[in-house]
Protein backbone atom coordinates (compact mmCIF):
# COMPACT_ATOMS: atom_id res chain seq x y z
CA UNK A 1 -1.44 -0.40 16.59
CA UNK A 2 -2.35 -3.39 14.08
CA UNK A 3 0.12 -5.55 12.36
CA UNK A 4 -0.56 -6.68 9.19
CA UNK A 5 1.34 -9.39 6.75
CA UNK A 6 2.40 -7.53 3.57
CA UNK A 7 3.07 -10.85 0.67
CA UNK A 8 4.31 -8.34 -1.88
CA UNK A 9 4.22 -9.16 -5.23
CA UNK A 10 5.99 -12.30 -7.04
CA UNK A 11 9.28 -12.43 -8.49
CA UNK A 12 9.80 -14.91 -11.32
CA UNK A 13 7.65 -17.59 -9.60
CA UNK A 14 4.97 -17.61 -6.89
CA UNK A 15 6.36 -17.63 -3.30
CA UNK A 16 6.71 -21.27 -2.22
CA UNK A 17 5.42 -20.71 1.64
CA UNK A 18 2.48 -17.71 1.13
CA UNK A 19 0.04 -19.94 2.44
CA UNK A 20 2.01 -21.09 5.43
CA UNK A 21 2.73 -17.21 6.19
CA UNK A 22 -1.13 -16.02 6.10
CA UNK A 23 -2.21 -19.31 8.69
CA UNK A 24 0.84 -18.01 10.69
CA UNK A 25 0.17 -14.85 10.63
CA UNK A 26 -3.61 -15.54 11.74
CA UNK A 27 -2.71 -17.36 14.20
CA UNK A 28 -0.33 -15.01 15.83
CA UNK A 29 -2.46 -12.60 16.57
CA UNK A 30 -2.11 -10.02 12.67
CA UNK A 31 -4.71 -8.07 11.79
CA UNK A 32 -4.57 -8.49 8.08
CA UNK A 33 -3.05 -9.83 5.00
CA UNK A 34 -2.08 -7.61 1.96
CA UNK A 35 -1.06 -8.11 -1.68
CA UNK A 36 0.80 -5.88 -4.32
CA UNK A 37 1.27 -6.09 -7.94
CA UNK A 38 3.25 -4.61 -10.09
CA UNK A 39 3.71 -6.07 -13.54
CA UNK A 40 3.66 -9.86 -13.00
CA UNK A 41 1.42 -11.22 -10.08
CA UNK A 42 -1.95 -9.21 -9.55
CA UNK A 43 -3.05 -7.89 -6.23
CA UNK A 44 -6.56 -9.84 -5.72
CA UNK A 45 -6.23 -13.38 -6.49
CA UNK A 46 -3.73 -14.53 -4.05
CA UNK A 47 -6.02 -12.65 -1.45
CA UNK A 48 -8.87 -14.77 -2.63
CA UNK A 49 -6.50 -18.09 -3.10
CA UNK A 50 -4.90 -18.06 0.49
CA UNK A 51 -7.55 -15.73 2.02
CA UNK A 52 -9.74 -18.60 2.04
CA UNK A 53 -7.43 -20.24 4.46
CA UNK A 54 -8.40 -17.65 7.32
CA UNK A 55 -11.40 -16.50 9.13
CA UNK A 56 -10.53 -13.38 11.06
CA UNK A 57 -8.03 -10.92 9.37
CA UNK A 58 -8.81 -8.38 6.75
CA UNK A 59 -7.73 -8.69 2.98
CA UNK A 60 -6.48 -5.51 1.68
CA UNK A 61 -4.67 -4.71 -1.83
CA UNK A 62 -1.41 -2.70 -0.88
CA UNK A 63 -1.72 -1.51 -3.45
CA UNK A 64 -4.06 -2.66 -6.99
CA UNK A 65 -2.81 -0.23 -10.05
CA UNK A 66 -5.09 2.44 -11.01
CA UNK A 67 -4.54 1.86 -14.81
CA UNK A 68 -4.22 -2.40 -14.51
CA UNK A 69 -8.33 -2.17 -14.39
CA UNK A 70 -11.48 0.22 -14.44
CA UNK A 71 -12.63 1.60 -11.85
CA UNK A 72 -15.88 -0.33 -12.80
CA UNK A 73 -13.84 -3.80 -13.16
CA UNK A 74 -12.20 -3.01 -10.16
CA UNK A 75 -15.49 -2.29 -8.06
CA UNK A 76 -16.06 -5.93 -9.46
CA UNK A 77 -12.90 -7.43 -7.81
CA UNK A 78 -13.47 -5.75 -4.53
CA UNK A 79 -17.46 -6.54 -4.08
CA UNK A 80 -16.50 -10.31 -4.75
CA UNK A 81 -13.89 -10.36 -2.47
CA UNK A 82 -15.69 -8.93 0.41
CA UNK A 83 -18.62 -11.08 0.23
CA UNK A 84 -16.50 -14.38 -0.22
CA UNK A 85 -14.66 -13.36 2.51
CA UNK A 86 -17.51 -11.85 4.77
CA UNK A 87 -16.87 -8.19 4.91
CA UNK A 88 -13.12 -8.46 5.34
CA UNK A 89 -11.70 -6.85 1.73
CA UNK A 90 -9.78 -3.31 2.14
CA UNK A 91 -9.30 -2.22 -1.55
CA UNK A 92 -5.71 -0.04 -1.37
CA UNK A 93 -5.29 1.88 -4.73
CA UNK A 94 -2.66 3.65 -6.31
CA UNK A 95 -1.24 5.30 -9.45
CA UNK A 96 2.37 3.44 -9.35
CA UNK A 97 4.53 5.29 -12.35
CA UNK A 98 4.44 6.35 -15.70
CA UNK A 99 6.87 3.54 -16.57
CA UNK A 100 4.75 1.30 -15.92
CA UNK A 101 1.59 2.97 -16.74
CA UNK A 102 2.39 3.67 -19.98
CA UNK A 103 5.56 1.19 -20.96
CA UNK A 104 2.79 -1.96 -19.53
CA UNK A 105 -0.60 -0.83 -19.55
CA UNK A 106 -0.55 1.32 -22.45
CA UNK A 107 -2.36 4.08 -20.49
CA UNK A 108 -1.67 7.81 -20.09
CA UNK A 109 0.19 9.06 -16.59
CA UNK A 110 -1.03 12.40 -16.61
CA UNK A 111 -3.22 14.04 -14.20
CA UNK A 112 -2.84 11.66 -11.47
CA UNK A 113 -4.76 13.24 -8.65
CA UNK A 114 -7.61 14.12 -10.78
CA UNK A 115 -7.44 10.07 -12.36
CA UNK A 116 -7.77 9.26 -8.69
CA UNK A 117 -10.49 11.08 -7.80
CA UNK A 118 -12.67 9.96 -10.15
CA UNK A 119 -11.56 6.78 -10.08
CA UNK A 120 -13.03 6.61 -6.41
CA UNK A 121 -16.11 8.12 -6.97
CA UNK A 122 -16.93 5.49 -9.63
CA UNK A 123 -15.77 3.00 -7.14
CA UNK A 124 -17.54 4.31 -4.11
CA UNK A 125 -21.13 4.46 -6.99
CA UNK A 126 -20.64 0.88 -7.55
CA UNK A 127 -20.75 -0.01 -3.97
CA UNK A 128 -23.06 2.11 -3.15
CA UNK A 129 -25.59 0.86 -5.70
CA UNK A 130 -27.69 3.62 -5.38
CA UNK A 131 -28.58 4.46 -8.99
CA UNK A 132 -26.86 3.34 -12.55
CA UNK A 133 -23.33 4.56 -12.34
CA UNK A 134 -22.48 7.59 -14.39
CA UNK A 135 -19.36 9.86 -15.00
CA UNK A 136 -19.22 13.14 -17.30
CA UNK A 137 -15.52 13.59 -16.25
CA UNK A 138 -12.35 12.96 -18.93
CA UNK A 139 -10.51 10.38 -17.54
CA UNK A 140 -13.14 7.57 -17.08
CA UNK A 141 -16.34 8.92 -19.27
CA UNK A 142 -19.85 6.71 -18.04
CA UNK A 143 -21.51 6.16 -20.25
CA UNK A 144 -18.63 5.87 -22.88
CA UNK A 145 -19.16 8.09 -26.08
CA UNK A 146 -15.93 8.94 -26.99
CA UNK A 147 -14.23 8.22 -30.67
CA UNK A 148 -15.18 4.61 -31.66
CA UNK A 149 -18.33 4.57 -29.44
CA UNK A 150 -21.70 3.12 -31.04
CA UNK A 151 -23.78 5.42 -28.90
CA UNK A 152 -25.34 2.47 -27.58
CA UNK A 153 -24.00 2.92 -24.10
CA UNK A 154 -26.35 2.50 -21.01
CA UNK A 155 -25.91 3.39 -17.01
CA UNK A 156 -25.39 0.50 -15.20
CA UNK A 157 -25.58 -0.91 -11.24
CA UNK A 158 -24.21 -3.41 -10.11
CA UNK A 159 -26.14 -7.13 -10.86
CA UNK A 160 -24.71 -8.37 -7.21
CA UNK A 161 -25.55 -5.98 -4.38
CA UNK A 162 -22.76 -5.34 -2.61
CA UNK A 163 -22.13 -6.49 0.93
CA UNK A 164 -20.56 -3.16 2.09
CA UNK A 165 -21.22 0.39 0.62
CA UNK A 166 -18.57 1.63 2.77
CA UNK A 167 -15.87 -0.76 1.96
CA UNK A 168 -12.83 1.00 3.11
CA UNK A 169 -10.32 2.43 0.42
CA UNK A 170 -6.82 3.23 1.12
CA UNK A 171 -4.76 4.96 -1.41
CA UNK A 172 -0.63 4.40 -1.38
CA UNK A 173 0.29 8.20 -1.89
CA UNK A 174 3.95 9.96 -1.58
CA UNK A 175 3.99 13.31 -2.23
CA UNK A 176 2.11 16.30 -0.34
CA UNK A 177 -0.29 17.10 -3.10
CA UNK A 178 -1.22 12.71 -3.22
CA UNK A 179 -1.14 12.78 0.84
CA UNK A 180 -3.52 15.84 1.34
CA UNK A 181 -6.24 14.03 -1.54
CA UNK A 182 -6.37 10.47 0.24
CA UNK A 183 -7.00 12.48 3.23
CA UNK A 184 -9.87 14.32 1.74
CA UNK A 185 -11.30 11.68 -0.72
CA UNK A 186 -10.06 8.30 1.09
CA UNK A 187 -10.55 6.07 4.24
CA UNK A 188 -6.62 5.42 4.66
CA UNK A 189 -3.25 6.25 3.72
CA UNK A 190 -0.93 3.60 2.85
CA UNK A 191 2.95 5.08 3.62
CA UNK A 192 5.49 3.09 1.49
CA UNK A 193 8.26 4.91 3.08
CA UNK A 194 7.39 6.08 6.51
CA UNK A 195 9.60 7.93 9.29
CA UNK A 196 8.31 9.08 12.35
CA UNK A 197 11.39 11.61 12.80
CA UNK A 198 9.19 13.56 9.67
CA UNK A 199 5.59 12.42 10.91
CA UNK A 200 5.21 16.02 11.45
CA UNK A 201 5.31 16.49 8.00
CA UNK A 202 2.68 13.66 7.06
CA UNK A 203 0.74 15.15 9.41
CA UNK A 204 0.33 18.87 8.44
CA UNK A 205 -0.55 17.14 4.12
CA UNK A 206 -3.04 14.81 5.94
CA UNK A 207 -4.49 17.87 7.55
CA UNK A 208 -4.55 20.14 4.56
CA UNK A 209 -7.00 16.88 3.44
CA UNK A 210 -9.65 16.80 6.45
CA UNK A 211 -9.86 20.39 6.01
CA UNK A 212 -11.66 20.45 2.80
CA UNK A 213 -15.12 20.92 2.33
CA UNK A 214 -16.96 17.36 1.81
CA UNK A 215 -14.21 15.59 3.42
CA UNK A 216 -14.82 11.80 3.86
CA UNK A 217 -12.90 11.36 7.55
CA UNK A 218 -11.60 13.41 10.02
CA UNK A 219 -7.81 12.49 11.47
CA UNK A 220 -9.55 10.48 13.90
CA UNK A 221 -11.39 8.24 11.60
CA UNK A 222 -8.52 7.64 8.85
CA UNK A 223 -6.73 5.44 9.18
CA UNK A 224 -2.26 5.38 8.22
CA UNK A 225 -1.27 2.03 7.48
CA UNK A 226 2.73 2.37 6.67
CA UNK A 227 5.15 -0.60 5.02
CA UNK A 228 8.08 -1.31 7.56
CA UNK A 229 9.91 -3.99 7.28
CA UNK A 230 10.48 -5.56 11.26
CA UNK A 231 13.36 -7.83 11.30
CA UNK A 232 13.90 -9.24 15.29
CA UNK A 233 17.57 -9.63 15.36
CA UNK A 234 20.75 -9.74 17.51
CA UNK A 235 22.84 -9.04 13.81
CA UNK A 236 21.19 -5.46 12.99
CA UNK A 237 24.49 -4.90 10.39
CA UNK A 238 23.33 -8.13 8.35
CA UNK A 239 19.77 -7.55 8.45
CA UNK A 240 20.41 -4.26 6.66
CA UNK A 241 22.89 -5.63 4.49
CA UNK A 242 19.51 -7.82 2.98
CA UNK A 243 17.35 -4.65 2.73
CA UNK A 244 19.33 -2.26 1.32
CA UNK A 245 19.28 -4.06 -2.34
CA UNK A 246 15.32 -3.14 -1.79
CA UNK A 247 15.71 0.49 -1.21
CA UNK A 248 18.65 0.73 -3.93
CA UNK A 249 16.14 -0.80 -6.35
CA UNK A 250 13.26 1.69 -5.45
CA UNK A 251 15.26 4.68 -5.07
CA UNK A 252 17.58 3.75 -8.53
CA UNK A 253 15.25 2.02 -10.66
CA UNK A 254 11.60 2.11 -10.15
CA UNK A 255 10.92 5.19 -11.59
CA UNK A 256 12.64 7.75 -14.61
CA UNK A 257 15.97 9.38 -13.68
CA UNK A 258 13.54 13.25 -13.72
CA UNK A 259 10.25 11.35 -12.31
CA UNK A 260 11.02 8.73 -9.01
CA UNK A 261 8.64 9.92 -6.13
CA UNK A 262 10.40 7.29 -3.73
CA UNK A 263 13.58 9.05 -4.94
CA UNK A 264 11.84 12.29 -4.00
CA UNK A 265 10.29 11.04 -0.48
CA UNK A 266 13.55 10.03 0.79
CA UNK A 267 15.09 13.59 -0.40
CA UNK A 268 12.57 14.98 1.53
CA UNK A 269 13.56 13.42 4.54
CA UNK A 270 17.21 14.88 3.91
CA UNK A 271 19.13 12.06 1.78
CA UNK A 272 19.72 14.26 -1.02
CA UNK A 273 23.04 13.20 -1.68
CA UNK A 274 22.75 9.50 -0.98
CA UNK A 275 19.58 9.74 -3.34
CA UNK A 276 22.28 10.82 -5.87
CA UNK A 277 24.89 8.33 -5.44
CA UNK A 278 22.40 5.15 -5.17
CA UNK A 279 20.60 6.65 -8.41
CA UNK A 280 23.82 6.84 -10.47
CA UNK A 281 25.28 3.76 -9.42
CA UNK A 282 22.24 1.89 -10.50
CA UNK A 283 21.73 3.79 -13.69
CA UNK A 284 24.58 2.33 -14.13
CA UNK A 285 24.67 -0.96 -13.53
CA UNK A 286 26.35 -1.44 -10.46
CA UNK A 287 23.73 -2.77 -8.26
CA UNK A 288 25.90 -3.87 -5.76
CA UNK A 289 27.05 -0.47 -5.37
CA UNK A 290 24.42 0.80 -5.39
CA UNK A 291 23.25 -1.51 -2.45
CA UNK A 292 26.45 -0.44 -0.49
CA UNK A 293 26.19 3.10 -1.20
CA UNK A 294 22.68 3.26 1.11
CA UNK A 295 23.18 4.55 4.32
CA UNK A 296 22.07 2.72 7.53
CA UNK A 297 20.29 5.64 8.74
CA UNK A 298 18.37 5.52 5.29
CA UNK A 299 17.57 1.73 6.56
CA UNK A 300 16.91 2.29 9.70
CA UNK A 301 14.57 5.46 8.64
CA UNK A 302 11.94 3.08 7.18
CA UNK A 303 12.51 0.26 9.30
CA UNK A 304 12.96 -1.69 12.12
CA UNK A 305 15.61 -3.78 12.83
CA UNK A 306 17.40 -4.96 16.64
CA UNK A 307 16.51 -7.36 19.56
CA UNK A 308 13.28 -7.67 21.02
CA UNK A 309 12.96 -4.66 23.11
CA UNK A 310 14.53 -2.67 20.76
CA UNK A 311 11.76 -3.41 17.84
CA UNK A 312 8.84 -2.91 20.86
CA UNK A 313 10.69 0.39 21.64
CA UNK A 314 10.60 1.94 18.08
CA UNK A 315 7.04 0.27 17.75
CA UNK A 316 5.27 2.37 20.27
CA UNK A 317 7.22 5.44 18.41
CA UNK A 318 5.59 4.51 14.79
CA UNK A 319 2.69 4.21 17.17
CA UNK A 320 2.83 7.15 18.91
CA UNK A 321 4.12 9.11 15.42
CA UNK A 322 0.35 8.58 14.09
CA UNK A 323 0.60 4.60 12.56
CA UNK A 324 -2.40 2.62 12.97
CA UNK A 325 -1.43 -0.63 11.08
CA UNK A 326 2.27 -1.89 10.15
CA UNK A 327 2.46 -3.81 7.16
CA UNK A 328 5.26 -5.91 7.52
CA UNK A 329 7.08 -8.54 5.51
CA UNK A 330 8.04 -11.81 6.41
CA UNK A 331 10.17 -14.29 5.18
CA UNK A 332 9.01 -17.47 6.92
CA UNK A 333 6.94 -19.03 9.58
CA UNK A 334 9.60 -18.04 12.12
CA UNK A 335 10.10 -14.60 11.21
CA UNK A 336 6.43 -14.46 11.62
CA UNK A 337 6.56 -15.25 15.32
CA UNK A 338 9.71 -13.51 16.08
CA UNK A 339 7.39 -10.05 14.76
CA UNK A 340 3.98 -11.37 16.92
CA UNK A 341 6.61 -11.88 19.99
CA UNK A 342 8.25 -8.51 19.78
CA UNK A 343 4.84 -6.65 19.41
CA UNK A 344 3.21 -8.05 21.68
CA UNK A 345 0.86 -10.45 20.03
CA UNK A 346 -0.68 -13.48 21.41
CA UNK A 347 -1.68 -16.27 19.60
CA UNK A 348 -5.66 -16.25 18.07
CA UNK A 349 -5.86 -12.72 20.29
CA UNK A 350 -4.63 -9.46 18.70
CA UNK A 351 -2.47 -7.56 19.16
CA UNK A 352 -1.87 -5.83 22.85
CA UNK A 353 -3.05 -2.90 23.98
CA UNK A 354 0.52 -1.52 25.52
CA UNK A 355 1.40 -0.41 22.33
C-alpha cells in the first residue's frame, strides 16, 4: 500500500508550512502529493509551486472540479504538469455539488455521470493527440455551435504533444451508480469516506464497472486511493475531538439538506440517525453540537487514530480491504514522520512491503 500527502485546499490564507510538508513527505518514504479545491485555492498550482521542490513522488489533483474548467482547459493543466514534472501528474476529477456548481461556477448539476463521461473522453482525445478533438454530445459540444456561436469553430489537437497519452485519471465518486462508472471509464477511484467493515460493498459497484463492455481496467489494474486521516497517538479521545468538526462540516453543510452524498455514504454505512442529528444541529447553527453529536465509531470508520501498532494494525486491514494508496493529512513536519514510522516507511525508500 502507498501513502500519499493529501494538502487539501486553503482556508482563508495559504498554509504557512506546505512546502516543508511535501520535502518531508519525500523524504520519508510517500508516494505522492495531492491537492483539492473547492471554491478558494485551485487544485494545480500548488502542485506545480511546491511540486518543483521534489523529484520522486507523483502529483495528483484529489480532486480538480468538473465545472471549475473544460475538459479541454483542463487537458491543458494536466499535459503541463506532467511534462514539468517528468511524467509524475495524476489528474483526480470530480463533480463536487450542485451548491457549488451552480451557486460558484454558474454551471448546471444535472446529469452528472453522463458530464463525466464525456468529460473524460475529451480529456483522454487531448492526450492522446491522435486527431483534432471533437464531441457531438450535449454537455461539452466540439466544435461549439450552439446559440451565440459564429460557426467559425474548428477541431483542434493539442500544439504541445503530450508526454503521456495514458496519464492516469482518478475520479472522487460516492455513490454506487458514480463508483461502478470510474470503474468502467477511469484508472482509479478516489474514496473520500472509506471503511473497510463495507469494502464489500465498494467492491461489488467497482465490479458492476469492469464488467462492462469497453472497460478501461480490470480490478487488478485500478487502482483505490481512499482519504484517511492517520493520527499516531497515545490520546485517541483528543485526536477525535479535532476531527469530528471535519465530518460535522461534511455531513451538515457541504451539500443541500435533500442532496449531501457524504450525508448519504455515511447512511449507507448505518449512521442514519447520527446523520440526522449532526445535519440538524448544523442547519442550525450549533456547530459545536454538531461536532459533539458525531459518534467515535463514525471517526474511527474513516480513520485511523491510536499508538503505533495500532495504526500498522488497521493499515494492513485498509490494505487488505482493497486500498492501494492512503491519502493522508498532515499537520506538520512531525506528524509527517510519526505516519512514515507507523507504516513502515524508510527515509528516500518507499514504503515496506509488510503491509
Amino acid at each position: 500500500m502507498r501513502i500519499g500527502l493529501q494538502l487539501g485546499y486553503w482556508g482563508a490564507r495559504p498554509p504557512a508550512n506546505a512546502g516543508e510538508l511535501v520535502e518531508a513527505a519525500e523524504r520519508a518514504g510517500f508516494d505522492g502529493v495531492f491537492a483539492a479545491e473547492s471554491w478558494g485555492s485551485d487544485a494545480f498550482t500548488p502542485l506545480a509551486w511546491w511540486g518543483a521542490r521534489t523529484d520522486r513522488v507523483r502529483l495528483g489533483t484529489s480532486v480538480a472540479q468538473l465545472s471549475a474548467r473544460s475538459p479541454a482547459s483542463c487537458a491543458m493543466h494536466a499535459l503541463t504538469l506532467d511534462h514539468l514534472s517528468g511524467g509524475r501528474c495524476v489528474l483526480g476529477l470530480g463533480v463536487s455539488g450542485p451548491q457549488v456548481v451552480e451557486g460558484w461556477y454558474g454551471q448546471p448539476f444535472a446529469k452528472p455521470l453522463a458530464r463525466t463521461r464525456e468529460y473524460v473522453s475529451i480529456v483522454r482525445q487531448v492526450l492522446a493527440r491522435e486527431a483534432p478533438v471533437r464531441n457531438d454530445g450535449p454537455h461539452y459540444p466540439l466544435p461549439y455551435a450552439g446559440p451565440g456561436s459564429l460557426g467559425l469553430g474548428k477541431p483542434l489537437r493539442p500544439i504541445t504533444h503530450p508526454l503521456r497519452a495514458d496519464l492516469p485519471i482518478w475520479l472522487g465518486a460516492e455513490g454506487p451508480r458514480n463508483v461502478a462508472q470510474t470503474a468502467e471509464i477511469a484508472d482509479g477511484w478516489i474514496a473520500v469516506y472509506y471503511s473497510p467493515r463495507v469494502a464489500g460493498m465498494y467492491e461489488d459497484w467497482l465490479a458492476e464497472g469492469f464488467a462492462r463492455p469497453g472497460a478501461r481496467r480490470s480490478r487488478a489494474e485500478f487502482e483505490v486511493a481512499a482519504a484517511c486521516q492517520v493520527v499516531v497517538t497515545d490520546d485517541a479521545p483528543a485526536a477525535r475531538a479535532l476531527l469530528k468538526p471535519y465530518l460535522a462540516l461534511y455531513v451538515g453543510g457541504m451539500g443541500a439538506p435533500e442532496m449531501n452524498f457524504h450525508a448519504e455514504l455515511f447512511r449507507r454505512m448505518g449512521y442514519g440517525e447520527a446523520v440526522d442529528d449532526v445535519s440538524k444541529l448544523f442547519r442550525a447553527g450549533s456547530k459545536e453540537q454538531a461536532a459533539a453529536a458525531v459518534p467515535d465509531e463514525m471517526v474511527d470508520e474513516v480513520a485511523i487514530i491510536g499508538d503505533r501498532d495500532h495504526v500498522r494494525r488497521r493499515a494492513a486491514e485498509w490494505a487488505d480491504a482493497g486500498v492501494d494508496t492512503l491519502l493522508v493529512g498532515c499537520r506538520d513536519v512531525a506528524h509527517v514522520r510519526s505516519v512514515a514510522d507507523a507504516l513502515g516507511l524508510a527515509e528516500g525508500v518507499g514504503l515496506a512491503e509488510h503491509l
